[in-house]
Structure formats: C-alpha cells, structure tokens
PDB file of N, CA and C in Angstrom:
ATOM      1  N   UNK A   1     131.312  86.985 118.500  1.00  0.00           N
ATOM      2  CA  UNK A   1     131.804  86.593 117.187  1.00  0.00           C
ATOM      3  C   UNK A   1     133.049  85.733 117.375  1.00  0.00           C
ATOM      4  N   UNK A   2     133.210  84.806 116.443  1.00  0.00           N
ATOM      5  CA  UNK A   2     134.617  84.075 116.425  1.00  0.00           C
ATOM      6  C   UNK A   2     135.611  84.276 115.507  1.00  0.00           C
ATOM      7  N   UNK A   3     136.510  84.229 115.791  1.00  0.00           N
ATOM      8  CA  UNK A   3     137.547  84.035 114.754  1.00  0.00           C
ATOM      9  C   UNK A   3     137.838  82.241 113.992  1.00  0.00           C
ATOM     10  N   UNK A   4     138.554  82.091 113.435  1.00  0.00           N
ATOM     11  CA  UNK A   4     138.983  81.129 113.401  1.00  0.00           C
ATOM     12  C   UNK A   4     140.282  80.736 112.684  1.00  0.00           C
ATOM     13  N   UNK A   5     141.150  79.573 113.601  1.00  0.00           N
ATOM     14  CA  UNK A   5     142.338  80.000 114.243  1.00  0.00           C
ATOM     15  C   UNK A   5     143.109  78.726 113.680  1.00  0.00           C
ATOM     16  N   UNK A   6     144.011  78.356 112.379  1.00  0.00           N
ATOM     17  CA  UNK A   6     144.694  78.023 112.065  1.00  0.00           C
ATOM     18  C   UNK A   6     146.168  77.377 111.748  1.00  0.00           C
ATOM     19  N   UNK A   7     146.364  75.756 113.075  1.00  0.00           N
ATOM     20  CA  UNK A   7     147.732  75.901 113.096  1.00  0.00           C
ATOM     21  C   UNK A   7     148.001  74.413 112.663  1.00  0.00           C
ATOM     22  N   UNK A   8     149.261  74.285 112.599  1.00  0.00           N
ATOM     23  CA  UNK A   8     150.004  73.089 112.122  1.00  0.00           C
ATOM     24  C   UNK A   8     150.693  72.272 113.083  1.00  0.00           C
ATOM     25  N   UNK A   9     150.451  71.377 113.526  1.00  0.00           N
ATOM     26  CA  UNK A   9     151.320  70.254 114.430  1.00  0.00           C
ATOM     27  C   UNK A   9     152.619  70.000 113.705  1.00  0.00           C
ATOM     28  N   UNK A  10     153.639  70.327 114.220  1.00  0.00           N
ATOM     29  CA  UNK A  10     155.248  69.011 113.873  1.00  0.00           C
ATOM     30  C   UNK A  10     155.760  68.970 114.878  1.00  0.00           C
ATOM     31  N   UNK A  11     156.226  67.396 114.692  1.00  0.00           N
ATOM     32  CA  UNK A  11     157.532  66.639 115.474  1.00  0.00           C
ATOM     33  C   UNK A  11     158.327  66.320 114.517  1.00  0.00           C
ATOM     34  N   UNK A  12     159.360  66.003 115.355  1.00  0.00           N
ATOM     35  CA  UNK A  12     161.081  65.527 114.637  1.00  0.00           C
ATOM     36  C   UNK A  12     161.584  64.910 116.072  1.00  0.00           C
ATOM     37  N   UNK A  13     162.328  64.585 115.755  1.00  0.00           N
ATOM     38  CA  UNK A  13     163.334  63.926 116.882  1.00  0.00           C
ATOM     39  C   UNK A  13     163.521  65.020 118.088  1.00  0.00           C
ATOM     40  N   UNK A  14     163.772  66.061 117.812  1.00  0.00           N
ATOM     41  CA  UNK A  14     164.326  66.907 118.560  1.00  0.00           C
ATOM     42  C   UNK A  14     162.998  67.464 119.394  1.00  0.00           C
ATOM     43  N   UNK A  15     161.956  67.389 119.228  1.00  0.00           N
ATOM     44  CA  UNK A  15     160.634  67.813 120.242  1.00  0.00           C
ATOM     45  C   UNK A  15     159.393  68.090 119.357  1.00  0.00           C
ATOM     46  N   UNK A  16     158.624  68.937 119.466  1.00  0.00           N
ATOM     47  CA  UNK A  16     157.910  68.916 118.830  1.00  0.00           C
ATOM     48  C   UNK A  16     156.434  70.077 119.484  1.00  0.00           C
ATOM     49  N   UNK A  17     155.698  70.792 118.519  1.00  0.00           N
ATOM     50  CA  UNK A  17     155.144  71.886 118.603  1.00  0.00           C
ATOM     51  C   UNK A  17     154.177  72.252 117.680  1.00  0.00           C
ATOM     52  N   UNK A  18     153.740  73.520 117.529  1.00  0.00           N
ATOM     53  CA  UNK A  18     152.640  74.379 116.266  1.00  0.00           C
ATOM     54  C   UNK A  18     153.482  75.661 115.586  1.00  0.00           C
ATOM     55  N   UNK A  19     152.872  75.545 114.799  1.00  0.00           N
ATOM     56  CA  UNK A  19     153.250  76.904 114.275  1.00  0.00           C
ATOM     57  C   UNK A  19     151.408  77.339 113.869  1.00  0.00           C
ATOM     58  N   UNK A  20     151.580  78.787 113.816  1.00  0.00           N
ATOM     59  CA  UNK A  20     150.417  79.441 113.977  1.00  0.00           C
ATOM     60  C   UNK A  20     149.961  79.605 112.272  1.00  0.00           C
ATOM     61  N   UNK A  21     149.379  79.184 111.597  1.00  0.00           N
ATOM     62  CA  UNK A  21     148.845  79.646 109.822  1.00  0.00           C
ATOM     63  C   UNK A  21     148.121  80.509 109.626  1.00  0.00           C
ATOM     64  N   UNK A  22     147.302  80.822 110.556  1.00  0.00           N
ATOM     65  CA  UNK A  22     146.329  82.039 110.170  1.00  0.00           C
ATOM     66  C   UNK A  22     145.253  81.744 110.621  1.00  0.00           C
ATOM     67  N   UNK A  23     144.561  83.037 110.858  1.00  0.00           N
ATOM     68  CA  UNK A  23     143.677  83.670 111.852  1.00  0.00           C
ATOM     69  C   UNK A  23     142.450  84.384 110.586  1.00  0.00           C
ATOM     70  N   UNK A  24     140.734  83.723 110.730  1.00  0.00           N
ATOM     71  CA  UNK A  24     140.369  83.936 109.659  1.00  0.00           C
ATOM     72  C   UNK A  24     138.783  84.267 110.086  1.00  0.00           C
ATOM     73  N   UNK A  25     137.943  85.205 109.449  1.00  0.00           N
ATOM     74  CA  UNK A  25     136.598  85.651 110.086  1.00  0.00           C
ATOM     75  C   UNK A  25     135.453  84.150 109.797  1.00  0.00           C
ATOM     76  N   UNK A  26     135.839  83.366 108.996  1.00  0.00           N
ATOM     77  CA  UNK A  26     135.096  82.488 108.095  1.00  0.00           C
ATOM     78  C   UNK A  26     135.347  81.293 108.216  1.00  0.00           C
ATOM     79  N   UNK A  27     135.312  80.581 109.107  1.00  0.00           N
ATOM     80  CA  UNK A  27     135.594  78.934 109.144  1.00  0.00           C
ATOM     81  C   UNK A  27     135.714  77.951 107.659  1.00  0.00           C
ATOM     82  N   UNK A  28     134.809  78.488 106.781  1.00  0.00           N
ATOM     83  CA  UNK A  28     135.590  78.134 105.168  1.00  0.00           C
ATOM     84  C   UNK A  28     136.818  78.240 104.747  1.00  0.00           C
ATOM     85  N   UNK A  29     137.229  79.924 105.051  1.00  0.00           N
ATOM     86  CA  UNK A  29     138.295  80.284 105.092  1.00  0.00           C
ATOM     87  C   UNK A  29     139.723  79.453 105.785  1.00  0.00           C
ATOM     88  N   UNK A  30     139.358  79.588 106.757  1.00  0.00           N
ATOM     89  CA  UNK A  30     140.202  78.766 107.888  1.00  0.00           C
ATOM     90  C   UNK A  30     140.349  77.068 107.016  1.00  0.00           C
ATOM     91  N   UNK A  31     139.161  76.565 106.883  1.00  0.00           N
ATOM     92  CA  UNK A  31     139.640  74.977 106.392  1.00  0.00           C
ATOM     93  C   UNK A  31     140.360  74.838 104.832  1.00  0.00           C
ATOM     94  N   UNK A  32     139.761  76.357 103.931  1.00  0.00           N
ATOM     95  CA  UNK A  32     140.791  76.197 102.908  1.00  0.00           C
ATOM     96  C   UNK A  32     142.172  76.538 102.731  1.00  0.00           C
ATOM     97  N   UNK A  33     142.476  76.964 104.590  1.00  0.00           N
ATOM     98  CA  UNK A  33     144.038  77.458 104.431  1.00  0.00           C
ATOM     99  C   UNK A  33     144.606  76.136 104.684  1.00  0.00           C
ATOM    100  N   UNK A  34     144.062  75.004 105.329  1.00  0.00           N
ATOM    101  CA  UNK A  34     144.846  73.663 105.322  1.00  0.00           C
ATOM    102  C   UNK A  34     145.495  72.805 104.455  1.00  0.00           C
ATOM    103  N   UNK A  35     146.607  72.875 104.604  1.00  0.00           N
ATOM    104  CA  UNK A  35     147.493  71.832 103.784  1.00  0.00           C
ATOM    105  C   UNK A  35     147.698  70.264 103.935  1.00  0.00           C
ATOM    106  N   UNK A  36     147.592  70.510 105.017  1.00  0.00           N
ATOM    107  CA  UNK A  36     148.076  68.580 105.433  1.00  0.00           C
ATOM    108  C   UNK A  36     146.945  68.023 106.562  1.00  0.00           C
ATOM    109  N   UNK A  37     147.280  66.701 106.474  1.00  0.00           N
ATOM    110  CA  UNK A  37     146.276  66.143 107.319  1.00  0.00           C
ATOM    111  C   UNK A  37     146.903  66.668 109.175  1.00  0.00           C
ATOM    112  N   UNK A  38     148.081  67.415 109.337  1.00  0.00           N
ATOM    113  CA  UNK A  38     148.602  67.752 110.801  1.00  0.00           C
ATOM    114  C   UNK A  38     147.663  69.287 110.837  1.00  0.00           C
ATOM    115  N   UNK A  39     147.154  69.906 109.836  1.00  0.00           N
ATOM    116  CA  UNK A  39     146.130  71.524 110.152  1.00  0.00           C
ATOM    117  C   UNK A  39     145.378  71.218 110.786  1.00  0.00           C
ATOM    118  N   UNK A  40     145.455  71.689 112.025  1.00  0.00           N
ATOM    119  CA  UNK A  40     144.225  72.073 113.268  1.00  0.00           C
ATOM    120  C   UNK A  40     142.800  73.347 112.736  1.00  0.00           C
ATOM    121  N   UNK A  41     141.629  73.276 112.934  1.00  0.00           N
ATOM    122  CA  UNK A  41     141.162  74.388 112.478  1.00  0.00           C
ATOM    123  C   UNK A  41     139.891  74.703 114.115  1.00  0.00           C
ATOM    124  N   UNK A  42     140.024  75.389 114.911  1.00  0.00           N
ATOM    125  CA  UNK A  42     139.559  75.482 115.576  1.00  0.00           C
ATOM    126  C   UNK A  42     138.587  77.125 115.878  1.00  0.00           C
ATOM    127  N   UNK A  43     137.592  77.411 116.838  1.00  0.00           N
ATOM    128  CA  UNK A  43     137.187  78.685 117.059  1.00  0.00           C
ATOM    129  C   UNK A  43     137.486  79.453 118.301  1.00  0.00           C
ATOM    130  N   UNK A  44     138.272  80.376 118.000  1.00  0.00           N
ATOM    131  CA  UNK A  44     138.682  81.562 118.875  1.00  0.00           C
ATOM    132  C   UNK A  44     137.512  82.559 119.652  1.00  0.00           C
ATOM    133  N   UNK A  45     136.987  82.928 120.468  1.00  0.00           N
ATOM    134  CA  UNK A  45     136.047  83.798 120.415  1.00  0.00           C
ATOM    135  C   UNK A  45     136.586  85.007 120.517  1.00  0.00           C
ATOM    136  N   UNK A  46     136.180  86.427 120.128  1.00  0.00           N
ATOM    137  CA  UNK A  46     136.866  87.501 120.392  1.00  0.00           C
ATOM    138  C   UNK A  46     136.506  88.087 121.769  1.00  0.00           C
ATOM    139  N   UNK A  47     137.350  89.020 122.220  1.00  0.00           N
ATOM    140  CA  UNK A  47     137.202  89.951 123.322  1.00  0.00           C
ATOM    141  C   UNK A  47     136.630  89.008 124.291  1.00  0.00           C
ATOM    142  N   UNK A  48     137.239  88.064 124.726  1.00  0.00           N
ATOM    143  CA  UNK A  48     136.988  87.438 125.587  1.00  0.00           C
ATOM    144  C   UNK A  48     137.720  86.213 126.317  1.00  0.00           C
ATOM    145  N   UNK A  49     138.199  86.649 127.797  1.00  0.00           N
ATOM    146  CA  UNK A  49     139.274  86.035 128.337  1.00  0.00           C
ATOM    147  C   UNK A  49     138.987  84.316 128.613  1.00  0.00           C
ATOM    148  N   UNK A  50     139.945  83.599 127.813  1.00  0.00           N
ATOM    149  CA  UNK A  50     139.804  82.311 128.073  1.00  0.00           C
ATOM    150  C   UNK A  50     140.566  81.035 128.962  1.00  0.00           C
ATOM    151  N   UNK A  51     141.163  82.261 129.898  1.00  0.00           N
ATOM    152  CA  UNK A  51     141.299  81.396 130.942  1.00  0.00           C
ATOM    153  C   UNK A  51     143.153  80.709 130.694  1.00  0.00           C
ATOM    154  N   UNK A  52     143.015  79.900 132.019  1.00  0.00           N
ATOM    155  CA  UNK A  52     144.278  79.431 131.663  1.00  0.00           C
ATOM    156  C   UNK A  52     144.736  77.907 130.719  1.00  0.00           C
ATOM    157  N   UNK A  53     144.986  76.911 131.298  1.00  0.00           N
ATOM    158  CA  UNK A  53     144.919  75.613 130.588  1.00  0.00           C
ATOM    159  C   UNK A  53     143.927  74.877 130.383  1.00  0.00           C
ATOM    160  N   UNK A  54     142.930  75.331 129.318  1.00  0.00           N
ATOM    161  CA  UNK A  54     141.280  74.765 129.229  1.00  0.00           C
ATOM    162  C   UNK A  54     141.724  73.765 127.974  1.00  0.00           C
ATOM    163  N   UNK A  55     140.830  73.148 127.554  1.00  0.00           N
ATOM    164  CA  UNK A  55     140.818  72.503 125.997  1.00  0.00           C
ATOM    165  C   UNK A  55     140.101  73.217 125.300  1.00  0.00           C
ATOM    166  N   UNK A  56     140.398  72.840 123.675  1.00  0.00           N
ATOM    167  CA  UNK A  56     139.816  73.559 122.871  1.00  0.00           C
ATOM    168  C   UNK A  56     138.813  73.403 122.143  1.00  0.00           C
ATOM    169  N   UNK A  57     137.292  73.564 122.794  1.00  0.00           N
ATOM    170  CA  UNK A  57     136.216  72.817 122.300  1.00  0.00           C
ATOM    171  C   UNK A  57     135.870  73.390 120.732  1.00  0.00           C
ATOM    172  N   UNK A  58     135.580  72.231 119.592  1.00  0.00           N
ATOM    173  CA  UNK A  58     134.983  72.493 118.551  1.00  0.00           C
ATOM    174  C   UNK A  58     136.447  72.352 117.632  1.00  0.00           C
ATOM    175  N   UNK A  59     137.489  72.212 117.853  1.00  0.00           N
ATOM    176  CA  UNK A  59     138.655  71.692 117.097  1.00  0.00           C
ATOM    177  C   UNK A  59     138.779  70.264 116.309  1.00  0.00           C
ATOM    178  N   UNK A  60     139.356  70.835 114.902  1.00  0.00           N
ATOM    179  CA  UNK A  60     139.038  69.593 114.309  1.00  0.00           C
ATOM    180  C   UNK A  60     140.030  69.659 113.314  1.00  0.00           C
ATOM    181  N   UNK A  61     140.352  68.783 112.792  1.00  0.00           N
ATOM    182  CA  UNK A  61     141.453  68.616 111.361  1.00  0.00           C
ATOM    183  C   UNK A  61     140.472  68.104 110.207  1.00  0.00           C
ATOM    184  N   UNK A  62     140.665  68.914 109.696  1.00  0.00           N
ATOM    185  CA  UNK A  62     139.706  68.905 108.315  1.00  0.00           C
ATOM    186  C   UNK A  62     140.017  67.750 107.149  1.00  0.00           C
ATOM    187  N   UNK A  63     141.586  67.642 107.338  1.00  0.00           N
ATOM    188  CA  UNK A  63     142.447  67.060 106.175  1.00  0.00           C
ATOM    189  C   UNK A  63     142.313  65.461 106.476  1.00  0.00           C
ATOM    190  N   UNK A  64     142.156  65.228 107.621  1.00  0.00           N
ATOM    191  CA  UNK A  64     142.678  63.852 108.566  1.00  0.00           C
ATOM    192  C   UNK A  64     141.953  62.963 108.032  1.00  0.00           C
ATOM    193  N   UNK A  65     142.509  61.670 107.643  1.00  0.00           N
ATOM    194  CA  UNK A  65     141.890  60.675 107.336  1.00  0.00           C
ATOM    195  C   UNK A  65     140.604  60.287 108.150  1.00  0.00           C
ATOM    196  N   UNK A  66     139.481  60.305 107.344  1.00  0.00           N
ATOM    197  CA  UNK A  66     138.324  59.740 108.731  1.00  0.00           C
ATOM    198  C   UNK A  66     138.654  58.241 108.783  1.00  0.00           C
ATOM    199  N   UNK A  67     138.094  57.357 110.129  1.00  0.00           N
ATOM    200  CA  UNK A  67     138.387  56.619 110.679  1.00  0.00           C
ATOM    201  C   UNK A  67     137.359  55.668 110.542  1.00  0.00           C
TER     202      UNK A  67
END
C-alpha cells in the first residue's frame, strides 16, 4: 500500500529546502492539499525500506504550469 506524501519547495536568498504538508491514504487527497504551483505530490510505500539517496519515482506537481 502507499501513502501519499505532500511537500512544498522554498528558496530565499538565504538557501533553500521543503517543508513536509501532509501525509495522505488517497492520492486525491494528497493533490487537494496543494496550494501552489512549488506542492510536490509523490508515493511513499509503507513498511518498506527505501534505501539511501534514490529518486523519487512517480512525483509530480499537480499545480505547475504544463509546458
């Protein structure tokens, strides 16, 4: 089963990072917690070790201007 895993990109001058929004059973869920085009909405799997510096397959910004 997955979770799905809710965060926000910012920069400023001073560096730049995520903050975590929420953690949700329902990938609906997850894309209606997005506010801005910087919400990441990606899938977590449970009980299950994912290693060290992998990428995060199936991540997407819901909000983001398509191209």
């Amino acid at each position: 089963m997955n979770t799905w895993v809710v965060r926000r990109w910012w920069y400023h001058s001073g560096g730049s990072g995520w903050n975590l929004l929420g953690i949700y059973t329902e990938e609906k869920d997850a894309v209606a917690a997005c506010e801005t085009a910087s919400d990441l909405v990606g899938p977590v799997p449970l009980n299950q070790y994912l290693g060290g510096n992998i990428g995060w397959p199936g991540t997407y910004y819901p909000l983001a201007p398509s191209k």
